[in-house]
N, C-alpha and C. Protein backbone atom coordinates (compact mmCIF):
# COMPACT_ATOMS: atom_id res chain seq x y z
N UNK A 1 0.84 -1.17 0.00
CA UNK A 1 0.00 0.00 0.00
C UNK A 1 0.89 1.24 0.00
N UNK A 2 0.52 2.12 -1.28
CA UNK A 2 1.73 3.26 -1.19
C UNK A 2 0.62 4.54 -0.20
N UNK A 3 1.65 5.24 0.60
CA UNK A 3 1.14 6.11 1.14
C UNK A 3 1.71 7.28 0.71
N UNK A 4 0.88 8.28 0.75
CA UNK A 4 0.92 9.64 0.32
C UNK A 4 1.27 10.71 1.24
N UNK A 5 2.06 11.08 1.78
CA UNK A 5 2.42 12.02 2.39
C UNK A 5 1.96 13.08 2.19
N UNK A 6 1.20 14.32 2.99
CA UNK A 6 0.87 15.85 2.34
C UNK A 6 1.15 16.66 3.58
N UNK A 7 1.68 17.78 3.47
CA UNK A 7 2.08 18.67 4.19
C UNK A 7 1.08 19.59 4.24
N UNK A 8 0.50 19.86 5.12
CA UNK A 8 -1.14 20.40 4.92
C UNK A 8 -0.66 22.11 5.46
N UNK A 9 -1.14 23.34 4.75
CA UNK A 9 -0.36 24.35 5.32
C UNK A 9 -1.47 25.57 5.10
N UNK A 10 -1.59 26.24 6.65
CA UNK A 10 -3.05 26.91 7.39
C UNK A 10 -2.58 28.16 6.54
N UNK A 11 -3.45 28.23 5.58
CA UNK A 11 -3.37 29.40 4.66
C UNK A 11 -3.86 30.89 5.54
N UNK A 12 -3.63 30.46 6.17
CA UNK A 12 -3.66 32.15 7.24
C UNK A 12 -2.79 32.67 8.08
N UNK A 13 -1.67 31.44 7.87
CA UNK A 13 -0.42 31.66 8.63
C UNK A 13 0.55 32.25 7.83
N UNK A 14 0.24 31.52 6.29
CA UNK A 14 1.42 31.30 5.65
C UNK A 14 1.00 32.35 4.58
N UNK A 15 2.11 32.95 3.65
CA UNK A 15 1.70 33.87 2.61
C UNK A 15 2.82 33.12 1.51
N UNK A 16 2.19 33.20 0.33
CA UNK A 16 3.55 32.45 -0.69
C UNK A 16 4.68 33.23 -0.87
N UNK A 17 5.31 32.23 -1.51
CA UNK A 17 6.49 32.54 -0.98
C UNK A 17 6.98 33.63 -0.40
N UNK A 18 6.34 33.65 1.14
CA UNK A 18 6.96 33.75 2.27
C UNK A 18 7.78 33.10 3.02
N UNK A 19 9.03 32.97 3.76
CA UNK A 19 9.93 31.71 4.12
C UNK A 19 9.06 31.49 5.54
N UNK A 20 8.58 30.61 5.72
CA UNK A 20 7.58 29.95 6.54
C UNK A 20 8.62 30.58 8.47
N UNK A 21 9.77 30.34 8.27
CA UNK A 21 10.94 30.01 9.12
C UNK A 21 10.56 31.42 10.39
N UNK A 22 10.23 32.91 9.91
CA UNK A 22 10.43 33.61 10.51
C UNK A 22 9.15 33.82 11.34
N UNK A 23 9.27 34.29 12.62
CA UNK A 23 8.03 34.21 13.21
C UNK A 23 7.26 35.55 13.15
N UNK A 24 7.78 36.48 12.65
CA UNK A 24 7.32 38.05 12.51
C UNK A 24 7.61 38.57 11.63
N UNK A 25 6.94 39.96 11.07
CA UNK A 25 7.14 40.52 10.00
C UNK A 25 8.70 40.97 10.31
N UNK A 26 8.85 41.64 11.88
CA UNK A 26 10.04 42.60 12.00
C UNK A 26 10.94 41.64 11.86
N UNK A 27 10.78 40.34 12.13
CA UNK A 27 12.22 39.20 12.09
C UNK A 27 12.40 39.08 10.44
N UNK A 28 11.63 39.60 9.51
CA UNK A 28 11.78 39.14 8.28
C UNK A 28 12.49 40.26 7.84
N UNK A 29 11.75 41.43 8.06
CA UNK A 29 12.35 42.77 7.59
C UNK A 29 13.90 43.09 8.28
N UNK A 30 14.00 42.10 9.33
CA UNK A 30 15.35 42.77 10.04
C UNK A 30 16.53 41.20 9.29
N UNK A 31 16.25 40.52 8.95
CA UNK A 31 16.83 39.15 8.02
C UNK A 31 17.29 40.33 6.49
N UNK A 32 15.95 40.79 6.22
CA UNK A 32 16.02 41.14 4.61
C UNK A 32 16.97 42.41 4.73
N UNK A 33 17.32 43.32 5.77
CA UNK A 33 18.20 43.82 6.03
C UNK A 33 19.75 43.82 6.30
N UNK A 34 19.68 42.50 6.76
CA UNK A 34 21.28 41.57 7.25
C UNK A 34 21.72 41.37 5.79
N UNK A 35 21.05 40.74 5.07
CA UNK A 35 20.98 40.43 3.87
C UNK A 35 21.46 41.05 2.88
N UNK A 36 20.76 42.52 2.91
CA UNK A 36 21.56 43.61 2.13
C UNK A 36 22.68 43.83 2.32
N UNK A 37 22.74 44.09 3.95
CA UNK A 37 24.12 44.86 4.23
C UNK A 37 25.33 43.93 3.49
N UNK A 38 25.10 42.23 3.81
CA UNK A 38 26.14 41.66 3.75
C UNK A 38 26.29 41.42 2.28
N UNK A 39 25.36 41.79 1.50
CA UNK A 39 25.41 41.92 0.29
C UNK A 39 26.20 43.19 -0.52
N UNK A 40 26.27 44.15 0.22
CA UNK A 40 26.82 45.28 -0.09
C UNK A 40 28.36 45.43 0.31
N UNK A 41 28.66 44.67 1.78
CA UNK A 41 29.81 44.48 1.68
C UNK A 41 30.18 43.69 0.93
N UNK A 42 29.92 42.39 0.48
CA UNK A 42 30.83 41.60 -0.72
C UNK A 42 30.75 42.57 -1.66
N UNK A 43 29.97 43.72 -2.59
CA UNK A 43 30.10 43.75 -3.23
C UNK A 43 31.29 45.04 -3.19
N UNK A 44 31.70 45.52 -2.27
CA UNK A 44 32.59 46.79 -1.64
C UNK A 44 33.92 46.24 -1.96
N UNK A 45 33.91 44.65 -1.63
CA UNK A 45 34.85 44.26 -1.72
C UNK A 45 35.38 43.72 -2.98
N UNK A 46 34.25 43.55 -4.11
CA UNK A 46 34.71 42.67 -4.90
C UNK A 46 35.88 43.87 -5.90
N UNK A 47 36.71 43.18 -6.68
CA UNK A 47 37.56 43.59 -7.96
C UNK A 47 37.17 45.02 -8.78
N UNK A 48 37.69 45.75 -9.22
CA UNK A 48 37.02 46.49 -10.14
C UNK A 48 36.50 45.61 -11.66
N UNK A 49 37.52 45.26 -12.08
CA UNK A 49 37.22 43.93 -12.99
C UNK A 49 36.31 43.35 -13.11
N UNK A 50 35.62 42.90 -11.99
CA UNK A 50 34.59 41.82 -11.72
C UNK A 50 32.94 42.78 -12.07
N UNK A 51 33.47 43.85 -11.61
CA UNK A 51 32.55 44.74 -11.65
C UNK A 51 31.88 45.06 -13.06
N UNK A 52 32.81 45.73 -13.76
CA UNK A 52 32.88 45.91 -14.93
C UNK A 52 32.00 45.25 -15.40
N UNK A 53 32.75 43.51 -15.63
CA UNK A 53 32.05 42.24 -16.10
C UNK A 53 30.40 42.53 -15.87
N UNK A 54 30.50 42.50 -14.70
CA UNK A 54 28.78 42.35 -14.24
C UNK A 54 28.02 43.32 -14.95
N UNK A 55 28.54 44.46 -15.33
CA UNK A 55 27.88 45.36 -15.60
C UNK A 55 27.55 45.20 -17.24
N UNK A 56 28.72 45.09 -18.08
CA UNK A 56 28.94 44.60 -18.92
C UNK A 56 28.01 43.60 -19.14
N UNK A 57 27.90 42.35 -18.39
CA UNK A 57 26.85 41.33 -19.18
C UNK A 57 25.30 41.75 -18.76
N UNK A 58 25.03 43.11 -17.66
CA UNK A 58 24.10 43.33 -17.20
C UNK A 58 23.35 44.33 -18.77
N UNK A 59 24.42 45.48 -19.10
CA UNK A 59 24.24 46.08 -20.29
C UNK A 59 24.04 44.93 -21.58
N UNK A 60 24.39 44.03 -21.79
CA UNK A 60 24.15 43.10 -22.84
C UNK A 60 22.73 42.44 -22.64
N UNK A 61 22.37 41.82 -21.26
CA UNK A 61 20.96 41.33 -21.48
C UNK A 61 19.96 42.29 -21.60
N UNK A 62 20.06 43.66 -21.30
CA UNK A 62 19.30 45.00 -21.40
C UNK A 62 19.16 45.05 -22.93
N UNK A 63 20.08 44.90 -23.59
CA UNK A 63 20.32 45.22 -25.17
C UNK A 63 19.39 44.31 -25.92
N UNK A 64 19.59 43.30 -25.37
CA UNK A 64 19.31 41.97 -25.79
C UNK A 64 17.80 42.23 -25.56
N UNK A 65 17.17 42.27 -24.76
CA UNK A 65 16.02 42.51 -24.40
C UNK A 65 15.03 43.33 -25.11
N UNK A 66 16.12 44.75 -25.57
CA UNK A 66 15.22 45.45 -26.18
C UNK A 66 15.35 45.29 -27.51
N UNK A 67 16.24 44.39 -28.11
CA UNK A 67 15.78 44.02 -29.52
C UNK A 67 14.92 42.76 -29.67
N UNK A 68 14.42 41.68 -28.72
CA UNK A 68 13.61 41.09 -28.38
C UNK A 68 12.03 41.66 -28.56
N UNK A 69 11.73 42.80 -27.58
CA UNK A 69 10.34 43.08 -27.39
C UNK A 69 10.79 44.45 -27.76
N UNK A 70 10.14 45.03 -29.23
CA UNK A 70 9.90 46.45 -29.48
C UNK A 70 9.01 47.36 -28.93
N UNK A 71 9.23 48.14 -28.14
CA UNK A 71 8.67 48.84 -27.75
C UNK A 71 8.25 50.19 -28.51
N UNK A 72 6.82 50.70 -29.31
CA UNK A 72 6.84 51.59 -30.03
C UNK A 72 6.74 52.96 -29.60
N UNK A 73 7.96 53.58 -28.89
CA UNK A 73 8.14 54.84 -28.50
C UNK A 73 9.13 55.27 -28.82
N UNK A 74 9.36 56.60 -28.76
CA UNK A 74 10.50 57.50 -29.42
C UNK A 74 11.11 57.53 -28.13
N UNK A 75 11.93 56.35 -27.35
CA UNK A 75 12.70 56.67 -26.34
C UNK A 75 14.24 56.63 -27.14
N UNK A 76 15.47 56.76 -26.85
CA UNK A 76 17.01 56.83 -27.63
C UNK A 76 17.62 55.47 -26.73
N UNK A 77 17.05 54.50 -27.27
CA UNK A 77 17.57 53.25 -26.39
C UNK A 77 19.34 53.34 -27.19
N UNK A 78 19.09 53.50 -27.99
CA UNK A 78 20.94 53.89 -28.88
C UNK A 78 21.78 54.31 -27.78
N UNK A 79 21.36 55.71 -28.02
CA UNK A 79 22.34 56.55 -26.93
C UNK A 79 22.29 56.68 -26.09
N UNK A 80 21.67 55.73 -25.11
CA UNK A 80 21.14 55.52 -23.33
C UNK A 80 22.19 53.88 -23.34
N UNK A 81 22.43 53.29 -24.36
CA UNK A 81 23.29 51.86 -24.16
C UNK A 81 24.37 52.30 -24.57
N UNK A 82 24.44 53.53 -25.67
CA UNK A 82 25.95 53.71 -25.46
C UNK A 82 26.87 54.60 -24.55
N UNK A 83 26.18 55.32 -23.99
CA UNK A 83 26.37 56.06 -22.94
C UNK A 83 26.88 55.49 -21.47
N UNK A 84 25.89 54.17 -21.21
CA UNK A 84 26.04 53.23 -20.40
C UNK A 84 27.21 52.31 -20.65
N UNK A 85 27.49 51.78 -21.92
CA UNK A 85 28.96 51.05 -22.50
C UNK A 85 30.04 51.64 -22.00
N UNK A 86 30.03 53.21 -22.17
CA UNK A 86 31.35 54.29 -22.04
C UNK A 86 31.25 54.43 -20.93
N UNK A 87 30.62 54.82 -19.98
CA UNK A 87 30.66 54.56 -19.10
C UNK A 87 31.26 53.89 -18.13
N UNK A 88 30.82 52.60 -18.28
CA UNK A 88 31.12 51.14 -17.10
C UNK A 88 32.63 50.97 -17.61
N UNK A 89 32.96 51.14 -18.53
CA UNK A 89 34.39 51.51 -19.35
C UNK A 89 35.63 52.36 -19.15
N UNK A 90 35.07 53.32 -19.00
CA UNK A 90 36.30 54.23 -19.19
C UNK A 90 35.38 55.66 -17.94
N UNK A 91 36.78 55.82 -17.50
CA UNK A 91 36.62 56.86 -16.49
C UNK A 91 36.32 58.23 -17.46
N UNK A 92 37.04 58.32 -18.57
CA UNK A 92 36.07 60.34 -19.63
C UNK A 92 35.87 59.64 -20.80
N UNK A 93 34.71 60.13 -21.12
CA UNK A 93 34.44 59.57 -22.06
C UNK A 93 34.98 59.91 -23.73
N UNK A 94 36.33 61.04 -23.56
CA UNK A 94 36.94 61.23 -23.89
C UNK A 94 37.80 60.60 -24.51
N UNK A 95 38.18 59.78 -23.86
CA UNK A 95 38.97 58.31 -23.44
C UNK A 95 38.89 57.21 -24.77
N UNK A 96 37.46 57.30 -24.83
CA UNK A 96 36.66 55.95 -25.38
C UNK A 96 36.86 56.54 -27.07
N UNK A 97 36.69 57.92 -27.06
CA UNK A 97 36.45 59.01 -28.41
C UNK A 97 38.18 58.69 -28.59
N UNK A 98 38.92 58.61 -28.01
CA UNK A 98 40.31 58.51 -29.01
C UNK A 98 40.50 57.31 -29.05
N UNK A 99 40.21 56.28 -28.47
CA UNK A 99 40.58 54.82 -28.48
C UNK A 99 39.53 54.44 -29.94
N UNK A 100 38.32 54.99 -30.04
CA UNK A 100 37.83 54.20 -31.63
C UNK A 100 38.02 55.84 -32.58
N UNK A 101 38.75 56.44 -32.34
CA UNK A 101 39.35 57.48 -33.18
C UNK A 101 37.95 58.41 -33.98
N UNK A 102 37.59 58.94 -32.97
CA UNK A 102 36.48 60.07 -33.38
C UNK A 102 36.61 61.28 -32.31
N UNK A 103 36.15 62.25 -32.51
CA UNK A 103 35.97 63.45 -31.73
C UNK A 103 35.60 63.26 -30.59
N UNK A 104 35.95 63.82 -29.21
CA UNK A 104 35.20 63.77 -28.25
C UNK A 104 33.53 64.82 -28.10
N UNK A 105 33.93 65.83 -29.21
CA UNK A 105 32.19 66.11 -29.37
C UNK A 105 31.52 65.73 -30.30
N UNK A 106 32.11 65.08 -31.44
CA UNK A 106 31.03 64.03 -31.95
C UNK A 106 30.49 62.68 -31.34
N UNK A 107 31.09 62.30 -30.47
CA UNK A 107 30.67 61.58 -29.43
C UNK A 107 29.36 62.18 -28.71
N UNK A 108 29.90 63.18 -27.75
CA UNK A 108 29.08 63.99 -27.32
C UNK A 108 27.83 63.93 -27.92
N UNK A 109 27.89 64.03 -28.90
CA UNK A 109 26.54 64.42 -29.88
C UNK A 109 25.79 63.29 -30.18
N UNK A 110 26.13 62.33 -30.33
CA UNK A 110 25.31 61.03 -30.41
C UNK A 110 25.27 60.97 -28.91
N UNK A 111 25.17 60.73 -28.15
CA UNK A 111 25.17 60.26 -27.11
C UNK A 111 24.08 60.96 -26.57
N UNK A 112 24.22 62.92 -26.76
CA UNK A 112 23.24 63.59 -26.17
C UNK A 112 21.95 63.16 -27.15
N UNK A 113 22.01 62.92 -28.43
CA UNK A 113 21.03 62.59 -29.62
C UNK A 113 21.18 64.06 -30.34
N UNK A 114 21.78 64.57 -30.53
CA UNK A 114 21.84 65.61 -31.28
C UNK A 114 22.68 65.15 -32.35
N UNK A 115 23.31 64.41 -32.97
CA UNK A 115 23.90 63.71 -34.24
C UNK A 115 22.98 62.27 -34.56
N UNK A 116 22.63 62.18 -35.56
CA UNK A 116 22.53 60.64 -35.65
C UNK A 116 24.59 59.65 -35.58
N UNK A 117 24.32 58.66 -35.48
CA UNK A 117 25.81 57.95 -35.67
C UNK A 117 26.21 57.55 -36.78
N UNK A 118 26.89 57.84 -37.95
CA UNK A 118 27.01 57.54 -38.84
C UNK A 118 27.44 55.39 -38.83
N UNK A 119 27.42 55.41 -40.31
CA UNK A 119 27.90 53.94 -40.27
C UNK A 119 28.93 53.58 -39.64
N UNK A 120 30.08 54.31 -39.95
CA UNK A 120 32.10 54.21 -39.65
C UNK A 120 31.59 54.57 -37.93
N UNK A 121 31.29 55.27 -37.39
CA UNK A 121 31.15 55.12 -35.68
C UNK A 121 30.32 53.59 -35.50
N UNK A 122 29.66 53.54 -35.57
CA UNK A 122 28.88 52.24 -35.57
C UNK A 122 30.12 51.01 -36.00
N UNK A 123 30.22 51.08 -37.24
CA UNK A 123 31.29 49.48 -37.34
C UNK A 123 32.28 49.87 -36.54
N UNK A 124 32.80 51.33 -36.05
CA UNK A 124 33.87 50.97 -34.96
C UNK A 124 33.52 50.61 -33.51
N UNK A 125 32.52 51.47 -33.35
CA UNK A 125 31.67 50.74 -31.81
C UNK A 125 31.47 49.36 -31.89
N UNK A 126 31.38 48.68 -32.82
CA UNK A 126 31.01 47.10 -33.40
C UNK A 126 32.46 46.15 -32.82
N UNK A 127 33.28 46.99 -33.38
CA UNK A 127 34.82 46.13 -33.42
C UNK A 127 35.26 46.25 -32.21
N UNK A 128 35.05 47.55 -31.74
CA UNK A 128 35.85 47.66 -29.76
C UNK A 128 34.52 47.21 -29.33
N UNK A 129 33.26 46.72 -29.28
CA UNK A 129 32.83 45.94 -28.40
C UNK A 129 33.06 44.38 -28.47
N UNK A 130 33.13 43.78 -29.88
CA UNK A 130 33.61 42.82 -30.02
C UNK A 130 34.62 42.74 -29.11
N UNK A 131 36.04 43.24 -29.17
CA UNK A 131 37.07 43.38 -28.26
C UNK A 131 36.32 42.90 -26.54
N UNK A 132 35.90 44.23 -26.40
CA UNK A 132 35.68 44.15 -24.97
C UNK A 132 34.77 43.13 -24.71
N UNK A 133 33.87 42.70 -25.05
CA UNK A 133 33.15 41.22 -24.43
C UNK A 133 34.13 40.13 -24.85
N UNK A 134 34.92 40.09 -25.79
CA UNK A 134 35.71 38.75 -25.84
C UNK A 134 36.21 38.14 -24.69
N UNK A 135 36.45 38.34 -23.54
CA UNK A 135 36.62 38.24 -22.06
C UNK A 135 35.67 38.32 -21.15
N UNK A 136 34.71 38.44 -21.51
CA UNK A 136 33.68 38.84 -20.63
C UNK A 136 32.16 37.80 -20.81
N UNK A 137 31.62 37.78 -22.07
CA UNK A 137 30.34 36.80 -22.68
C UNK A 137 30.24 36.71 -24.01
N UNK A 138 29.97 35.92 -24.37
CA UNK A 138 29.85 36.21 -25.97
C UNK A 138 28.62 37.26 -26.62
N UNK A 139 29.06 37.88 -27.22
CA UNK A 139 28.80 39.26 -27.40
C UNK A 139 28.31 39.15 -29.07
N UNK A 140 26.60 39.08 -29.51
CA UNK A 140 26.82 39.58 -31.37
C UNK A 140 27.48 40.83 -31.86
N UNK A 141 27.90 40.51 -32.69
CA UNK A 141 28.84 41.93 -33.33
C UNK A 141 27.24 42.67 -33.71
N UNK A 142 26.14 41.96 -34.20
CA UNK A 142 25.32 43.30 -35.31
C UNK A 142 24.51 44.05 -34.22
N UNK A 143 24.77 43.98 -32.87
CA UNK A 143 23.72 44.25 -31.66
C UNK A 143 23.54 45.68 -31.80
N UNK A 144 24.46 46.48 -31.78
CA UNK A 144 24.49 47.88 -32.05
C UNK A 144 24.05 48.44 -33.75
N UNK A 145 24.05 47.67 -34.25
CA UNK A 145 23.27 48.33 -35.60
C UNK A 145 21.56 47.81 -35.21
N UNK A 146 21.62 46.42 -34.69
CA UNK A 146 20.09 46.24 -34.25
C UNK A 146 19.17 47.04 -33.91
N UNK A 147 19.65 47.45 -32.43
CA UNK A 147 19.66 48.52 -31.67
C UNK A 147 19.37 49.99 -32.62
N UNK A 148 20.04 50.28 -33.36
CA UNK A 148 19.89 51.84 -33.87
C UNK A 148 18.74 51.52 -34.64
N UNK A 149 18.75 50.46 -35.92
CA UNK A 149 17.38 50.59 -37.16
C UNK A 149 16.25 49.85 -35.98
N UNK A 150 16.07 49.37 -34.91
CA UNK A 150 15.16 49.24 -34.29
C UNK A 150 14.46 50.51 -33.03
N UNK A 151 15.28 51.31 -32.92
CA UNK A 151 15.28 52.70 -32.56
C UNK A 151 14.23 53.33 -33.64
N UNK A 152 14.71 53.48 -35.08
CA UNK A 152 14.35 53.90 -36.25
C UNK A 152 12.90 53.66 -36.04
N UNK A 153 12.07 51.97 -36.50
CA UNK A 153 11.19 51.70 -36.54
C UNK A 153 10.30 52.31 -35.49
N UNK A 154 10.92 52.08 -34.33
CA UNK A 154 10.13 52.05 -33.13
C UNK A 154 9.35 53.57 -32.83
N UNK A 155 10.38 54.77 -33.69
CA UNK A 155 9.93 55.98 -33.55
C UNK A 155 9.53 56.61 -34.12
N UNK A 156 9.54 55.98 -35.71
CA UNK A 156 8.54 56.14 -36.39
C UNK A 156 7.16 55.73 -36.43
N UNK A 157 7.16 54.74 -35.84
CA UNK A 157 5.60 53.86 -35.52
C UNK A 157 5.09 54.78 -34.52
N UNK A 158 6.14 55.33 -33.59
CA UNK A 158 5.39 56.10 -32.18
C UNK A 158 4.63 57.27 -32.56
N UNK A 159 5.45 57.35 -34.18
CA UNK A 159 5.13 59.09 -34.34
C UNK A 159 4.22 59.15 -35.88
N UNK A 160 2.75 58.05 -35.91
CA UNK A 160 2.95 57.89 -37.06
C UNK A 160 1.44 58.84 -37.20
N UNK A 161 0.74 59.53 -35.55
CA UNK A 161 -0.24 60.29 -35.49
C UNK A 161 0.51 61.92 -36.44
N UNK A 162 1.62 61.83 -36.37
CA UNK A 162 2.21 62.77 -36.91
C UNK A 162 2.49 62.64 -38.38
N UNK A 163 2.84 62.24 -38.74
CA UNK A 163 3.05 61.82 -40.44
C UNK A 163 2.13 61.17 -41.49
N UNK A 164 0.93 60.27 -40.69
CA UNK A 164 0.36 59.14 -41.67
C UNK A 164 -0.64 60.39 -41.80
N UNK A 165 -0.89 61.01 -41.37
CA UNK A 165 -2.61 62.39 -41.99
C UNK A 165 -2.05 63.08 -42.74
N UNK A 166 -0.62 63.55 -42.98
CA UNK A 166 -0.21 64.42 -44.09
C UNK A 166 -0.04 63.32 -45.43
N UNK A 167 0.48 62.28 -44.73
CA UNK A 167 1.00 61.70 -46.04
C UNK A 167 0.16 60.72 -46.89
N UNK A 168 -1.16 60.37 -45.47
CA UNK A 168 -2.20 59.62 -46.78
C UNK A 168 -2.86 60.87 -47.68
N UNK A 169 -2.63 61.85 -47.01
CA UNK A 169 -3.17 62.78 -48.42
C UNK A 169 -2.91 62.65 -49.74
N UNK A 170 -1.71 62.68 -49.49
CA UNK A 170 -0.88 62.46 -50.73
C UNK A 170 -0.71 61.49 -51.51
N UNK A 171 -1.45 60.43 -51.24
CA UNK A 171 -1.25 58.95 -51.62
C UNK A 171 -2.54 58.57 -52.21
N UNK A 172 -2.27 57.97 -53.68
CA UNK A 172 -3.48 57.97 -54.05
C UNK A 172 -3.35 56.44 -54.38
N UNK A 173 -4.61 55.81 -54.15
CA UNK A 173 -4.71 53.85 -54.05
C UNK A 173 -5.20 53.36 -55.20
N UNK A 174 -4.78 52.37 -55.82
CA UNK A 174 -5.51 51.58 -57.01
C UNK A 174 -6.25 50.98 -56.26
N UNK A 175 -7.50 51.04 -56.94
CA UNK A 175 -8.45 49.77 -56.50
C UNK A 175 -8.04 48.83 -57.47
N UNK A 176 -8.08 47.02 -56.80
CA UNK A 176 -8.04 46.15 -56.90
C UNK A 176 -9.30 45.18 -56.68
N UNK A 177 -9.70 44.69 -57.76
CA UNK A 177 -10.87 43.96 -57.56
C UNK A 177 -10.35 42.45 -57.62
């Protein structure tokens, strides 16, 4: 005879996943506190290196994400990931502008969105990120062109209360029977 074991549990005690263990809210909130702290010291302590990394593969699943699910708004996911790249990178962003050999205010300018990025910034942002994730995760080279013509779409679709009333004017349809 197989027997069935069930752990029967007084749904007025318990809240899901809640850790059953603590006997009070303040013992939970003062746990989820220990928790942080000692979380904050490892992380005080860890490498700059390590850091980087994290951040680095943290900026890649962000990227990754937003060429996944398009979102149709005129936000500058471009120059909010590359901003964030130079960043976690290099202490001026100055730095980053002579290492892929462009201006530090044409930089500037994509970054603020006041330039679009031409192609040659783009395949060089392409090649020094290649570089820099080679150590870090495997990294697609086309992520940053993704990223920009999915920018494109996304803000034109956002903005199409603006353009599609002038321009179906202008558009005249064959009927097709």
């Amino acid at each position: 005879m197989n027997m069935i074991m069930t752990n029967k549990i007084n749904e007025d005690e318990a809240e899901y996943g809640v850790d059953s263990r603590y006997i009070s809210v303040k013992e939970r909130n003062e746990e989820a506190a220990n928790l942080m702290e000692a979380r904050l010291n490892r992380m005080k302590n860890l490498p700059k290196e390590q850091i980087v990394k994290a951040k680095l593969v943290q900026l890649k699943l962000k990227m990754d994400a937003y060429i996944s699910n398009l979102v149709f708004d005129n936000q500058r996911y471009f120059s909010k990931f590359l901003a964030t790249y130079v960043d976690t990178i290099y202490d001026k962003r100055s730095s980053f502008a002579k290492d892929i050999d462009v201006t530090a205010v044409s930089l500037s300018q994509v970054i603020n969105t006041h330039r679009e990025p031409s192609e040659l910034f783009i395949l060089k942002l392409m090649v020094h990120s290649e570089g820099t994730y080679m150590s870090v995760c495997k990294f697609q080279k086309e992520v940053w062109y993704q990223i920009y013509f999915n920018e494109k779409i996304c803000d034109t679709m956002a903005r199409q209360d603006e353009w599609r009333p002038r321009l179906s004017k202008q558009i005249k349809f064959v009927e097709i029977n």
